[in-house]
Protein backbone atom coordinates (compact mmCIF):
# COMPACT_ATOMS: atom_id res chain seq x y z
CA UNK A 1 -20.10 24.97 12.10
CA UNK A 2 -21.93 22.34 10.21
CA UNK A 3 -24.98 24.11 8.23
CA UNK A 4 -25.56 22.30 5.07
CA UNK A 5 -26.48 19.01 6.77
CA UNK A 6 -30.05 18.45 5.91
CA UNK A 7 -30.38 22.12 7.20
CA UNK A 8 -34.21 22.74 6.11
CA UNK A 9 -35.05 19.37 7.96
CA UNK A 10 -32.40 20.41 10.79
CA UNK A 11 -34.14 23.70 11.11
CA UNK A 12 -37.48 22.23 11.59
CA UNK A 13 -36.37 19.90 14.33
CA UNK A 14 -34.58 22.63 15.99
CA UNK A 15 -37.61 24.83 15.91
CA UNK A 16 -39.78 21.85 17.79
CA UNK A 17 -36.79 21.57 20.22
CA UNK A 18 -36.75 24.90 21.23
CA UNK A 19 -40.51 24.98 21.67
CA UNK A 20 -40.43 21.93 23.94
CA UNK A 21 -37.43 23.13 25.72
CA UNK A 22 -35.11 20.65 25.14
CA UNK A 23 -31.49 20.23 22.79
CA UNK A 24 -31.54 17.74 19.76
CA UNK A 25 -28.33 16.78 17.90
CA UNK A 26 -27.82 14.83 14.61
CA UNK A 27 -25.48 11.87 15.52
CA UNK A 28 -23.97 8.97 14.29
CA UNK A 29 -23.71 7.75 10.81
CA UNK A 30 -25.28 10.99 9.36
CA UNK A 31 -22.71 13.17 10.59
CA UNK A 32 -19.89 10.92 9.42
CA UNK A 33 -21.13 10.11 5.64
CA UNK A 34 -21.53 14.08 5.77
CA UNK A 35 -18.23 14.35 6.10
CA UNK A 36 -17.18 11.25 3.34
CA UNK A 37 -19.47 12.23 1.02
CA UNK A 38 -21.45 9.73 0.97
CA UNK A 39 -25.23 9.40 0.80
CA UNK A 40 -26.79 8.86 4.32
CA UNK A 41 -31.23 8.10 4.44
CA UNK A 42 -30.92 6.60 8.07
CA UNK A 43 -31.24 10.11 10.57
CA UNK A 44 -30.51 9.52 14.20
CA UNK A 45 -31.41 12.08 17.11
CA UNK A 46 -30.38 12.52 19.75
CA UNK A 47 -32.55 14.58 22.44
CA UNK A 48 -31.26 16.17 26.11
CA UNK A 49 -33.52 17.99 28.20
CA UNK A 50 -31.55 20.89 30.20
CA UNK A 51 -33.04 20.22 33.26
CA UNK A 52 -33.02 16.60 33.57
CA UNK A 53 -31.28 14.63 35.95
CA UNK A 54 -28.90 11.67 34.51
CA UNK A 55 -29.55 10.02 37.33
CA UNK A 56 -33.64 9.79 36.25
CA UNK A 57 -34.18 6.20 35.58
CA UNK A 58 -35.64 6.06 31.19
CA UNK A 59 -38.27 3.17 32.97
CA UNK A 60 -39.79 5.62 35.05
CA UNK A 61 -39.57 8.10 32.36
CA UNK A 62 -41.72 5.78 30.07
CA UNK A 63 -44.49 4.94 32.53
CA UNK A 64 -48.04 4.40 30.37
CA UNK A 65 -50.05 5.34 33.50
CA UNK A 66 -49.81 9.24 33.51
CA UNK A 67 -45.68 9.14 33.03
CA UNK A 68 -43.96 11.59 31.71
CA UNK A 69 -42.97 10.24 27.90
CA UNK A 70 -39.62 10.23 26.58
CA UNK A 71 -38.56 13.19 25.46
CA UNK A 72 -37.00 11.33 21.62
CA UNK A 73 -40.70 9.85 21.36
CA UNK A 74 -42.02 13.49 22.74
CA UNK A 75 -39.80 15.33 20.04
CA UNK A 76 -40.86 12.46 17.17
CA UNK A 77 -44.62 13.26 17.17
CA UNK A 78 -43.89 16.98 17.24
CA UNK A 79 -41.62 16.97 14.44
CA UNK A 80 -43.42 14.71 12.25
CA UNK A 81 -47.04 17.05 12.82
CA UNK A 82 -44.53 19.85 11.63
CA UNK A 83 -43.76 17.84 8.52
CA UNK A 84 -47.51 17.00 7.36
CA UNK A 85 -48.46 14.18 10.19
CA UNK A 86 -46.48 11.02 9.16
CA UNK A 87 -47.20 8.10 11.38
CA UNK A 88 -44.80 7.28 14.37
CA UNK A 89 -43.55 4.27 15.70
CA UNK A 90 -43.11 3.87 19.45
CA UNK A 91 -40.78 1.66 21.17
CA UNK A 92 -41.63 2.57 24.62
CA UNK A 93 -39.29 -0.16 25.96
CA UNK A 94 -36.43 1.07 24.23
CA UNK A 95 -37.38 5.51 24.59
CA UNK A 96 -37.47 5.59 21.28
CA UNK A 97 -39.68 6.63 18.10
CA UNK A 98 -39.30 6.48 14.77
CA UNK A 99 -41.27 7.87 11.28
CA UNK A 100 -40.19 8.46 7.14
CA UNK A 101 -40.36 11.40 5.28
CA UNK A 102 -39.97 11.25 1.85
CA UNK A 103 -37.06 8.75 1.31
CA UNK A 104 -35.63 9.37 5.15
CA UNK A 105 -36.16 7.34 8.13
CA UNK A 106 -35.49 9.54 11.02
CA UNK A 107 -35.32 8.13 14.88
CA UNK A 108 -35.66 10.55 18.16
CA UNK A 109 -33.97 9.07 21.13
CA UNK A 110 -33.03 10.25 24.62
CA UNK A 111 -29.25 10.83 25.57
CA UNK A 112 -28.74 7.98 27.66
CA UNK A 113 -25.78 6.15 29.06
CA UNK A 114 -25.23 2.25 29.26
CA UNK A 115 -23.91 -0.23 31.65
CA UNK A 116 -23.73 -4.01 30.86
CA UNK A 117 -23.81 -7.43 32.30
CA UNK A 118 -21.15 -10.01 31.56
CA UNK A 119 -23.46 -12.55 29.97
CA UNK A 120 -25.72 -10.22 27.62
CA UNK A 121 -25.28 -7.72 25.07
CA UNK A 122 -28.39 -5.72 26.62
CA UNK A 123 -27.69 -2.84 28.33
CA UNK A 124 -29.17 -1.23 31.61
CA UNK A 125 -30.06 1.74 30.38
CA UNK A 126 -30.58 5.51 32.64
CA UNK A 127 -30.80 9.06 31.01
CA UNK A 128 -27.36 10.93 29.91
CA UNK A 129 -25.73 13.55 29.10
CA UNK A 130 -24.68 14.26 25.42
CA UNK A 131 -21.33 13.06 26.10
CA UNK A 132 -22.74 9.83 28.02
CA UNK A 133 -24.48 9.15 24.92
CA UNK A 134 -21.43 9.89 22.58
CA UNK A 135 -19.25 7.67 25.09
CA UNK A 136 -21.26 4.48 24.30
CA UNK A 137 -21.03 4.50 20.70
CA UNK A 138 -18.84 2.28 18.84
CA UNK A 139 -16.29 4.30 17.13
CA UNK A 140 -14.92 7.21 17.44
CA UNK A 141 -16.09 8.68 13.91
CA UNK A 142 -19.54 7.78 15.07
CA UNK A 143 -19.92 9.30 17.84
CA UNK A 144 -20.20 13.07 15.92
CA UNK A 145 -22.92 15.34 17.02
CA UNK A 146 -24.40 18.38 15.54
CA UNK A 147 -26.34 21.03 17.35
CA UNK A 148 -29.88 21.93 15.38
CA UNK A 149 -31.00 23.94 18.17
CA UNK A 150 -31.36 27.79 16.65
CA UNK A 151 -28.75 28.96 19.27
CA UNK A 152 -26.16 26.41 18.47
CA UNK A 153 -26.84 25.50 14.78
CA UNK A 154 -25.09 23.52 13.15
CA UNK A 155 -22.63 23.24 15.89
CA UNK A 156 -20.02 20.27 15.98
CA UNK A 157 -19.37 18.27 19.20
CA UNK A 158 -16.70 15.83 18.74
CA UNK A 159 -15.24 15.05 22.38
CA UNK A 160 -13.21 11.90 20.73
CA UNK A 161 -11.42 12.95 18.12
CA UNK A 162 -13.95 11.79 15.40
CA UNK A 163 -13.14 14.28 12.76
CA UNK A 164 -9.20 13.34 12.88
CA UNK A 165 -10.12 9.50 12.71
CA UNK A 166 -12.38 10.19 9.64
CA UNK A 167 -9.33 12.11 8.42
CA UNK A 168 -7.11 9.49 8.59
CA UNK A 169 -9.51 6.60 7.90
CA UNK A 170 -9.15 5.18 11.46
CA UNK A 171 -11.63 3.17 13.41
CA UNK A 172 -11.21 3.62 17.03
CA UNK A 173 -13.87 3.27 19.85
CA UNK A 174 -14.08 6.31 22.46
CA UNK A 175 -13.87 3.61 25.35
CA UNK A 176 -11.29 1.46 26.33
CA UNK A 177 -11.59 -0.85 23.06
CA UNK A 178 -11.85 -4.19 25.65
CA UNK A 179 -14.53 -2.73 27.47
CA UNK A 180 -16.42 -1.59 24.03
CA UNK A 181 -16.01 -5.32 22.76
CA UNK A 182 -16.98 -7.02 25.88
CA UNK A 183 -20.05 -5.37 26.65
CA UNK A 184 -21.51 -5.42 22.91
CA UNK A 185 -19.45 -8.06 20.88
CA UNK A 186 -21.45 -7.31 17.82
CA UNK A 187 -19.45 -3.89 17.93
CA UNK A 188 -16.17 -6.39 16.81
CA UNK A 189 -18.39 -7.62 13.81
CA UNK A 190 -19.48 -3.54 13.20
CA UNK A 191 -15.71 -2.21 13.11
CA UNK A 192 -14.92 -5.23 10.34
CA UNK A 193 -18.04 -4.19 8.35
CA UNK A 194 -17.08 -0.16 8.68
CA UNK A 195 -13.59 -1.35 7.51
CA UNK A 196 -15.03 -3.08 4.52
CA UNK A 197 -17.44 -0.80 3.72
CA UNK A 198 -15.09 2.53 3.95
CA UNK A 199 -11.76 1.15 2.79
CA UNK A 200 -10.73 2.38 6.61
CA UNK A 201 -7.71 0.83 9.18
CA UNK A 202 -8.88 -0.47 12.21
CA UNK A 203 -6.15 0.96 14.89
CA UNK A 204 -4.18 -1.63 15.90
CA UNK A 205 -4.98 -1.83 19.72
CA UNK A 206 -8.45 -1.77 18.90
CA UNK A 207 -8.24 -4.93 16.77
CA UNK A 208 -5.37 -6.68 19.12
CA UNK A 209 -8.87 -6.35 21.43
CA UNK A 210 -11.12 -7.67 18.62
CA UNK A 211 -8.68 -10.72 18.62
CA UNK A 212 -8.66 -10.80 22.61
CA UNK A 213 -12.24 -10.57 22.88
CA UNK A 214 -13.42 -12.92 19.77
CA UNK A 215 -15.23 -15.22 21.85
CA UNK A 216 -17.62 -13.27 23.59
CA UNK A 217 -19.33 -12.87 20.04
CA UNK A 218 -20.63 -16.46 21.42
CA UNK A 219 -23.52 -14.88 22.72
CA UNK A 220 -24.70 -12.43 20.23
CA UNK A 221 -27.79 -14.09 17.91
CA UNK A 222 -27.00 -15.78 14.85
CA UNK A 223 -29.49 -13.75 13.34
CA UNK A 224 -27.43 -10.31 14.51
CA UNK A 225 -24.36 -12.07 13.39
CA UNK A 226 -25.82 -12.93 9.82
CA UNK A 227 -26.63 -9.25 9.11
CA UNK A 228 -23.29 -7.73 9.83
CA UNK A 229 -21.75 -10.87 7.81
CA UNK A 230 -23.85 -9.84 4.60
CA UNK A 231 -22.87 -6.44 4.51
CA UNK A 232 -19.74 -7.49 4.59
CA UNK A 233 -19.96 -9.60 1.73
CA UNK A 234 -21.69 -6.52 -0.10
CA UNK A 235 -19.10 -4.06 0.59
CA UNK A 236 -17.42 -2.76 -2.22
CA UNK A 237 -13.85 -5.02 -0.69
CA UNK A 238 -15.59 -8.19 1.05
CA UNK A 239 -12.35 -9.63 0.79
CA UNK A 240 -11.09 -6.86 3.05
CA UNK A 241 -13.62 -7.96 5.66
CA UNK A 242 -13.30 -11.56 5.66
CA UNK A 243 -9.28 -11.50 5.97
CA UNK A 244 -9.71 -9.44 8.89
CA UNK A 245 -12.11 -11.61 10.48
CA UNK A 246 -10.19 -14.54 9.60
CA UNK A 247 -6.87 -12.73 11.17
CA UNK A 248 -8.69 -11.57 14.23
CA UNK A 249 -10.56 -15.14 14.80
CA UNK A 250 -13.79 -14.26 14.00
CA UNK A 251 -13.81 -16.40 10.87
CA UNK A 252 -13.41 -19.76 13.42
CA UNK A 253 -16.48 -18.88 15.21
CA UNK A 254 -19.14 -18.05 12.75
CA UNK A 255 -17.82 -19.76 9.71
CA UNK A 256 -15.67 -22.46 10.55
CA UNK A 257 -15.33 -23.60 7.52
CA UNK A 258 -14.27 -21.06 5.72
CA UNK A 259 -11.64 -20.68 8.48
CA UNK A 260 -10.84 -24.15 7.39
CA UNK A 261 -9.82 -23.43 3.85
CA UNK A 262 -6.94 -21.48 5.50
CA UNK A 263 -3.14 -23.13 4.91
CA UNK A 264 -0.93 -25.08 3.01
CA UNK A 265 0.11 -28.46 3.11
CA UNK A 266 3.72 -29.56 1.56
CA UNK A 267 4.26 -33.59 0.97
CA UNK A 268 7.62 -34.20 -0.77
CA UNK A 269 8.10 -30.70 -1.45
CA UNK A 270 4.86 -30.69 -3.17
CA UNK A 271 2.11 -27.73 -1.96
CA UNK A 272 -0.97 -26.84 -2.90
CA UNK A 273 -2.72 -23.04 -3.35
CA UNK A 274 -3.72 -21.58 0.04
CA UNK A 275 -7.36 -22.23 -0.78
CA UNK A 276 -8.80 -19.10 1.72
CA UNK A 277 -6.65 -16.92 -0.38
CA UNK A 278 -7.85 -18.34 -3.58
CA UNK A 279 -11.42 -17.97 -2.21
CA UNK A 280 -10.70 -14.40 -1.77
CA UNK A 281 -9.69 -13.37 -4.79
CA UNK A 282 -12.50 -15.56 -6.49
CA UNK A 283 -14.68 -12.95 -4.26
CA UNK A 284 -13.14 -9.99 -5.75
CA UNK A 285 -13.06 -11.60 -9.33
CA UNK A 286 -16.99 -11.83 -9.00
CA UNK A 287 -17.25 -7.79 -7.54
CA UNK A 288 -15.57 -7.28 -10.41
CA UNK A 289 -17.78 -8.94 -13.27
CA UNK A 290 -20.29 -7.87 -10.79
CA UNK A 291 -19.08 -3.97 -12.03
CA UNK A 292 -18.77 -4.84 -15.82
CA UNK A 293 -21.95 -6.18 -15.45
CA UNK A 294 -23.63 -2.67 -14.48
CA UNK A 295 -21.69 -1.13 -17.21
CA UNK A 296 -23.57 -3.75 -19.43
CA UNK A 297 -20.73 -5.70 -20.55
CA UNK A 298 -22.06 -9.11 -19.30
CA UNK A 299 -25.55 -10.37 -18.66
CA UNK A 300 -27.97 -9.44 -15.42
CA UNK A 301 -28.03 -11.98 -12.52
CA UNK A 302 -30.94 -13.45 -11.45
CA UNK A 303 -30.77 -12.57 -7.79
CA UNK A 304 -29.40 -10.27 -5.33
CA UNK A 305 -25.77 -9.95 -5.74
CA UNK A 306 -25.15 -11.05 -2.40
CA UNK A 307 -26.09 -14.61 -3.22
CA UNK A 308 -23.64 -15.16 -6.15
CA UNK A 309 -21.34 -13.52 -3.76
CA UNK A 310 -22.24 -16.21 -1.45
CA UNK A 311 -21.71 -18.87 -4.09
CA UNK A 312 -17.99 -17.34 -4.71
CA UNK A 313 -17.33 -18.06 -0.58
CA UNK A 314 -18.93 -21.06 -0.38
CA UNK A 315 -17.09 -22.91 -4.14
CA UNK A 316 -14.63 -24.55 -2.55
CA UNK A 317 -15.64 -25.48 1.08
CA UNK A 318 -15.71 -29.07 0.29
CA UNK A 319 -11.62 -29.10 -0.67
CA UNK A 320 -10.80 -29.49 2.95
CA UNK A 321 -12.91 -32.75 3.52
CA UNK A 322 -11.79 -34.25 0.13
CA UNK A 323 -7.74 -33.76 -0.39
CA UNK A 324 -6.14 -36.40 -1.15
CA UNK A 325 -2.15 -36.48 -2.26
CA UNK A 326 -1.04 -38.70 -4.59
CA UNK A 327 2.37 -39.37 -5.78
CA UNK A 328 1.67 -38.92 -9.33
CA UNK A 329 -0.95 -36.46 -9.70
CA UNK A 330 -0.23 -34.72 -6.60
CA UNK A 331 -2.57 -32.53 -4.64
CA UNK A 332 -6.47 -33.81 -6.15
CA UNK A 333 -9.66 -32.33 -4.35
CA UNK A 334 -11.91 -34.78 -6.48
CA UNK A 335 -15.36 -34.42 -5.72
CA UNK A 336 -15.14 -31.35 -3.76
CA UNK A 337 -17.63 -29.52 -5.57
CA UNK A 338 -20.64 -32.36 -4.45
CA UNK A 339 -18.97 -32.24 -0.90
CA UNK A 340 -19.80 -28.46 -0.87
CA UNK A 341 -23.04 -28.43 -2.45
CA UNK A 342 -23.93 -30.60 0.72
CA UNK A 343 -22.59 -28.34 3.24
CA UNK A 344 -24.43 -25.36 2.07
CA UNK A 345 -27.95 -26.10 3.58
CA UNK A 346 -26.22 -27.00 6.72
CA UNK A 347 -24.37 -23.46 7.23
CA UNK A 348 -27.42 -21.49 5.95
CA UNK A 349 -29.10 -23.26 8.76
CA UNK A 350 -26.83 -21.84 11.11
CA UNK A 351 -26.47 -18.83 10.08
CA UNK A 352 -30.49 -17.98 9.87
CA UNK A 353 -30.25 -17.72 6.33
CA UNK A 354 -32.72 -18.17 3.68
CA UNK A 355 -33.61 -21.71 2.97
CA UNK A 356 -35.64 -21.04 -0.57
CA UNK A 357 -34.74 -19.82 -3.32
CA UNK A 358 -31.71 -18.47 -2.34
CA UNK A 359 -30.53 -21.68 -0.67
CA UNK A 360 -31.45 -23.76 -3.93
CA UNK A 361 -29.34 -21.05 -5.89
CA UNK A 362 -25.92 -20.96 -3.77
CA UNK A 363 -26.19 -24.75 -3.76
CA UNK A 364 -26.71 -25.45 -7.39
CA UNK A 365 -23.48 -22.89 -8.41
CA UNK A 366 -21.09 -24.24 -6.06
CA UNK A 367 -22.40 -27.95 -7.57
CA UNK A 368 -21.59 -27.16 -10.73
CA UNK A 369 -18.88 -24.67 -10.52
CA UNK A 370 -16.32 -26.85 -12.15
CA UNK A 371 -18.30 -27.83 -15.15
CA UNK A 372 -17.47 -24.88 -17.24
CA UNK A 373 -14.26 -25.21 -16.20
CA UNK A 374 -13.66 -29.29 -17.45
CA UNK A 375 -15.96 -28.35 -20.78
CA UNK A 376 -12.62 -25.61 -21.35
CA UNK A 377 -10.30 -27.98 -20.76
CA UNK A 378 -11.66 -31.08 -22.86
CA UNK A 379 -13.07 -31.18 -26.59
CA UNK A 380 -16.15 -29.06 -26.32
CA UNK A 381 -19.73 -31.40 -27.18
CA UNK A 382 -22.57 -29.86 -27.62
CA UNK A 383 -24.27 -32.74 -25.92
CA UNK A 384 -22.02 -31.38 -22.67
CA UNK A 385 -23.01 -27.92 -23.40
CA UNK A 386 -26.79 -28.47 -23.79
CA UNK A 387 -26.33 -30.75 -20.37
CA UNK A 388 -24.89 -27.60 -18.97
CA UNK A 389 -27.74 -25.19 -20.28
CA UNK A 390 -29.82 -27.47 -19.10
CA UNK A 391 -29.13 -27.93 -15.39
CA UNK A 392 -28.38 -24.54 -15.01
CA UNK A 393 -31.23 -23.00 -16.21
CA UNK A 394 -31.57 -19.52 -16.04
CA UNK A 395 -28.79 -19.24 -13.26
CA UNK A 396 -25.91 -19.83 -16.61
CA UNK A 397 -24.89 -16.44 -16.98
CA UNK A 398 -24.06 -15.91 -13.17
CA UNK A 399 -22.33 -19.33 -13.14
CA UNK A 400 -20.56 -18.68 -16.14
CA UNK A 401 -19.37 -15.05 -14.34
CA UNK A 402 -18.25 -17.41 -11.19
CA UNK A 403 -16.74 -19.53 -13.35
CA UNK A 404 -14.79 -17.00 -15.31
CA UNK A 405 -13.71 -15.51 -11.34
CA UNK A 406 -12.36 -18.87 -10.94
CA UNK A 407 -9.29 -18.80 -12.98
CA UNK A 408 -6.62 -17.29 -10.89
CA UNK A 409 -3.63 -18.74 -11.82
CA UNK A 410 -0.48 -16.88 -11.42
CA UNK A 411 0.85 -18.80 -14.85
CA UNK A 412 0.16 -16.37 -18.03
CA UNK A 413 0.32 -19.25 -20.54
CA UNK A 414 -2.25 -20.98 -18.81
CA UNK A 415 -4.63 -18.19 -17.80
CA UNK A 416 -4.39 -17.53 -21.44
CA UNK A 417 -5.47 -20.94 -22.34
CA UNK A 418 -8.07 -20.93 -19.92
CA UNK A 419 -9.57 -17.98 -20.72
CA UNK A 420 -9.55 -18.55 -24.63
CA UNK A 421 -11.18 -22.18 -23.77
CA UNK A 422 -13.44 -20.70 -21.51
CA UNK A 423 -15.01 -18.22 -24.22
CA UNK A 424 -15.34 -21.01 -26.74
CA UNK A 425 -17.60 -22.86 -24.32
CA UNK A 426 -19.59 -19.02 -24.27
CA UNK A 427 -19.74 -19.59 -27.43
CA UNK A 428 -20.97 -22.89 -27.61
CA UNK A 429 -23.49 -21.80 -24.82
CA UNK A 430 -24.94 -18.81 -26.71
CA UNK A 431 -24.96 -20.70 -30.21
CA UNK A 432 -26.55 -23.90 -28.81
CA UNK A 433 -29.55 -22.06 -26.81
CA UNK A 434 -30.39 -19.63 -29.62
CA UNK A 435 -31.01 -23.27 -31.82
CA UNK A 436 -32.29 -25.53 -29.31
CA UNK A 437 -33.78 -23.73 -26.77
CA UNK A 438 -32.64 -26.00 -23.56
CA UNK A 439 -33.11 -23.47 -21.23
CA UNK A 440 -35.18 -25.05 -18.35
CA UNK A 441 -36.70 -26.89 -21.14
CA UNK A 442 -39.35 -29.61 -20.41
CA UNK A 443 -39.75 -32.25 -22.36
CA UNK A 444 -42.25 -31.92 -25.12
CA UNK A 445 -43.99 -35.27 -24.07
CA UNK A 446 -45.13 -35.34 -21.07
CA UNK A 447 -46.48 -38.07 -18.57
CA UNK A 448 -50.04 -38.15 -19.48
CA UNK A 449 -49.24 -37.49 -23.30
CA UNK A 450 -48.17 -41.35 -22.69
CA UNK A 451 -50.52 -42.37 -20.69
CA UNK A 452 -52.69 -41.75 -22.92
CA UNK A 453 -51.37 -42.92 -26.36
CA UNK A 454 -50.63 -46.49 -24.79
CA UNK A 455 -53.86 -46.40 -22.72
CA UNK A 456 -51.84 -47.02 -19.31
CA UNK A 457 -51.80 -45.67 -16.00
CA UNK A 458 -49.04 -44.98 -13.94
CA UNK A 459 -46.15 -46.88 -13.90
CA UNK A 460 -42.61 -47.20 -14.05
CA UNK A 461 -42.19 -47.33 -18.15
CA UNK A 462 -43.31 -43.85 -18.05
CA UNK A 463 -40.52 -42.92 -16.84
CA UNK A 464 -38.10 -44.76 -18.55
CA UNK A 465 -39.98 -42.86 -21.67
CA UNK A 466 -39.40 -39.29 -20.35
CA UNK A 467 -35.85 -39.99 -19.25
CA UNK A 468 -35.15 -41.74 -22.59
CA UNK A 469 -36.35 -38.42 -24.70
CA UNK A 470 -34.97 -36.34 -22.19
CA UNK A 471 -31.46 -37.49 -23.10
CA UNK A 472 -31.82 -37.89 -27.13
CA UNK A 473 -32.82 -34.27 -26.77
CA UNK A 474 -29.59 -33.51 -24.64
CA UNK A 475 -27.67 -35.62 -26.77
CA UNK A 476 -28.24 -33.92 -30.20
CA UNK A 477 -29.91 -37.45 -31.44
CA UNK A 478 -33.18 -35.60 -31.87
CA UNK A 479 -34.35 -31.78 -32.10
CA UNK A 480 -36.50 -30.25 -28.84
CA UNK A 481 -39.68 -30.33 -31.25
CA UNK A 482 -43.02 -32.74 -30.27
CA UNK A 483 -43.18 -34.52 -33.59
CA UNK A 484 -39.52 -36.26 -33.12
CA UNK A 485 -40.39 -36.58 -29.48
CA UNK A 486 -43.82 -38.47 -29.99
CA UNK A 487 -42.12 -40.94 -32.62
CA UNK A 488 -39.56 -41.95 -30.30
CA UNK A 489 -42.29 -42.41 -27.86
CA UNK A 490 -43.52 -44.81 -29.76
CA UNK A 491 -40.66 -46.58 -30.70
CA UNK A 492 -40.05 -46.61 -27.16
CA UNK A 493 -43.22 -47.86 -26.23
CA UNK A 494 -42.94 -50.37 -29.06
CA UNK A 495 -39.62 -52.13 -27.36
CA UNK A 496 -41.38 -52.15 -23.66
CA UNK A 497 -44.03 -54.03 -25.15
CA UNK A 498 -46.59 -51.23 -25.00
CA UNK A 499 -49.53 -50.78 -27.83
CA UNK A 500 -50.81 -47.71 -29.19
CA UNK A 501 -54.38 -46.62 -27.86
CA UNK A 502 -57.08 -46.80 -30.39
């Protein structure tokens, strides 16, 4: 008996139930985190009515004209008057209703059972049993159920084994896994994320069917796709995820090219690193910072951290399009940073993602990824350093945390060395902006400010003006302050042949 799930909310529902004359069931992902522990705010239910035939088609059940309504949307309304009369959201099409209270969001739903055409991921869907409705979930340890009915409270119903799996950390579907896949191949995405997520083993048949079935995720949306792919990515082991879907053959199908980055080429007994790999544990470097960083050992990001976690996948895409071996030098990936700067927009596209800020963000830290990285290695300017400040902007401190995540070398001398360069150029960085102030600085003359002294109008010496104090700045030859700025202008001005207004 389960009694201390939400039982003052359970209660209530029960109580409606019974007065309506029908069974309702917690189910799904509330019953499982129950049981890990973990917090759960998205409440599934799951309604029968006794008398109902499973045969009754949920269309005719959800006829506008003087139907009978479903009885999840029927259970909904009466629940949430019980509550204090929070609105509800009907989805007549789909028999289901939805409503928050306090920080839940709770959605009633018939018991129904599903059968599927070969070339959609939409079911034909009829009323159910319990068990018809615990047969078409995905996994085994989601497919609990718990009785709120005052009768049966608190009841456990676990016809697949759920409670064992969760046990063990096993994801298994209750249906022949082939079938599962192949009737909703965003299921194959859902047991990766669940495996991410939960630190859980996908049983091995079921993901030998993941790998059979990989291509019907062809005709899921990208948009469906995208969603599973980000939680992924902000799962406590992303890393986890994305080797599995590269192992299963996911990886080929939605990202390509990260699949890409996969393997290692030998040329006179020369390799290089297995650059997926490398990715990988670039990922985890970042989750990592990403956890000092809430203990507040290293500065905030600026955005979500999925997007620098986007940024760690994406650093390296442009190696594959860019390696080149030479004899002396061997492996080189020279330019590879520009190369995947480019490709960014183009697999955001594709993948529905956002093409603002977010876009701008992922595209200017895998640009400039290795210039942390080359300031470590060389004499450390400050004209490189302020360059650095300022074309990262307020983005530094996460580039300087992917940065950091990119030094995995295996050699300790020279993850020593890198790391004690690397912190000199922090240094450099923190000393340099607390005296200059390069941040997203603008130039202290602007356009008009010339305009106006030389008595002009647009043109193309303007320019050469801006970009000319721009760089002195940059360069240390003058400080960030108006008055050196405006007698360089006129200097400036001077050599182009320009005259001061009077």
């Amino acid at each position: 008996m389960i009694t201390d799930l939400y039982p003052e909310l359970g209660r209530i529902i029960g109580a409606e139930a019974d007065r309506l004359g029908i069974d309702a069931y917690f189910v799904g992902g509330v019953v499982r985190d129950h049981f890990l522990q973990r917090p759960c705010t998205d409440i599934d239910v799951v309604c029968i009515s006794p008398n109902s035939s499973s045969s009754i088609d949920i269309g005719e059940a959800l006829q506008s004209d003087g139907g009978v309504p479903s009885i999840g949307i029927e259970l909904a309304k009466a629940v949430s008057n019980a509550l204090g009369g929070s609105k509800v959201s009907v989805f007549k099409t789909f028999g289901t209703a939805s409503f928050r209270h306090n920080d839940l969001e709770l959605e009633f739903v018939g018991a129904r059972r599903e059968s599927y055409s070969h070339d959609s991921r939409k079911p034909i869907v009829e009323n159910g049993t319990l068990e018809d409705d615990q047969r078409r979930r995905d996994f085994t340890v989601n497919a609990l159920a718990v009785c709120l009915n005052a009768d049966r409270f608190g009841e456990l119903m676990d016809p697949f084994g759920g409670i064992q799996d969760l046990n063990l950390g096993i994801l298994r579907t209750p249906l022949d896994p082939d079938i599962t896949f192949s009737d909703d191949p965003l299921r194959m995405m859902r047991a990766i994320r669940f495996a991410s997520q939960l630190g859980f083993r996908i049983d091995d048949s079921t993901f030998e069917a993941i790998s059979r079935n990989a291509k019907r995720i062809e005709i899921v949306s990208a948009e469906r796709i995208t969603t599973e792919l980000n939680k992924i990515i902000l799962s406590p082991n992303p890393s986890l995820g994305l080797k599995l879907l590269q192992k299963s053959g996911l990886m080929q199908l939605i990202l390509p090219e990260i699949a890409a980055l996969a393997g290692v080429e030998t040329v006179d007994g020369r390799g290089h690193k297995d650059i997926f790999f490398h990715t990988m544990q670039v990922l985890d470097n970042v989750v990592e910072g990403e956890r000092l960083k809430v203990k507040g050992e290293v500065e905030d990001a600026q955005l979500s951290p999925l997007w620098l976690r986007w940024a760690a996948l994406l650093h390296d895409v442009g190696k594959p399009g860019v390696k080149r071996y030479d004899a002396k030098q061997g492996w080189t990936f020279h330019g590879h940073e520009a190369r995947g700067a480019h490709m960014v927009k183009r697999i955001f596209k594709r993948l529905r993602l956002p093409l603002g800020e977010e876009l701008r963000y992922v595209e200017k830290l895998v640009m400039l990824h290795m210039r942390p990285i080359i300031l470590a290695e060389d004499i450390v300017t400050d004209s490189a350093v302020r360059r650095l400040l300022f074309e990262a902007g307020d983005d530094i401190d996460d580039l300087m945390l992917l940065c950091h995540a990119d030094i995995t070398t295996r050699n300790l001398d020279k993850q020593r060395r890198h790391r004690e360069n690397f912190e000199l150029v922090k240094r450099k960085l923190v000393e340099l902006e607390e005296r200059d102030r390069i941040r997203n600085f603008q130039p202290p003359i602007s356009g008009e400010d010339i305009m106006t002294t030389f008595g002009i109008g647009p043109c193309r010496e303007i320019g050469t003006i801006k970009d000319a104090i721009k760089d002195a700045i940059l360069d240390g030859q003058i400080p960030n302050e108006r008055g050196a700025a405006e007698q360089m202008m006129l200097r400036l001005g001077e050599e182009l042949g320009l005259h001061k207004s009077l």
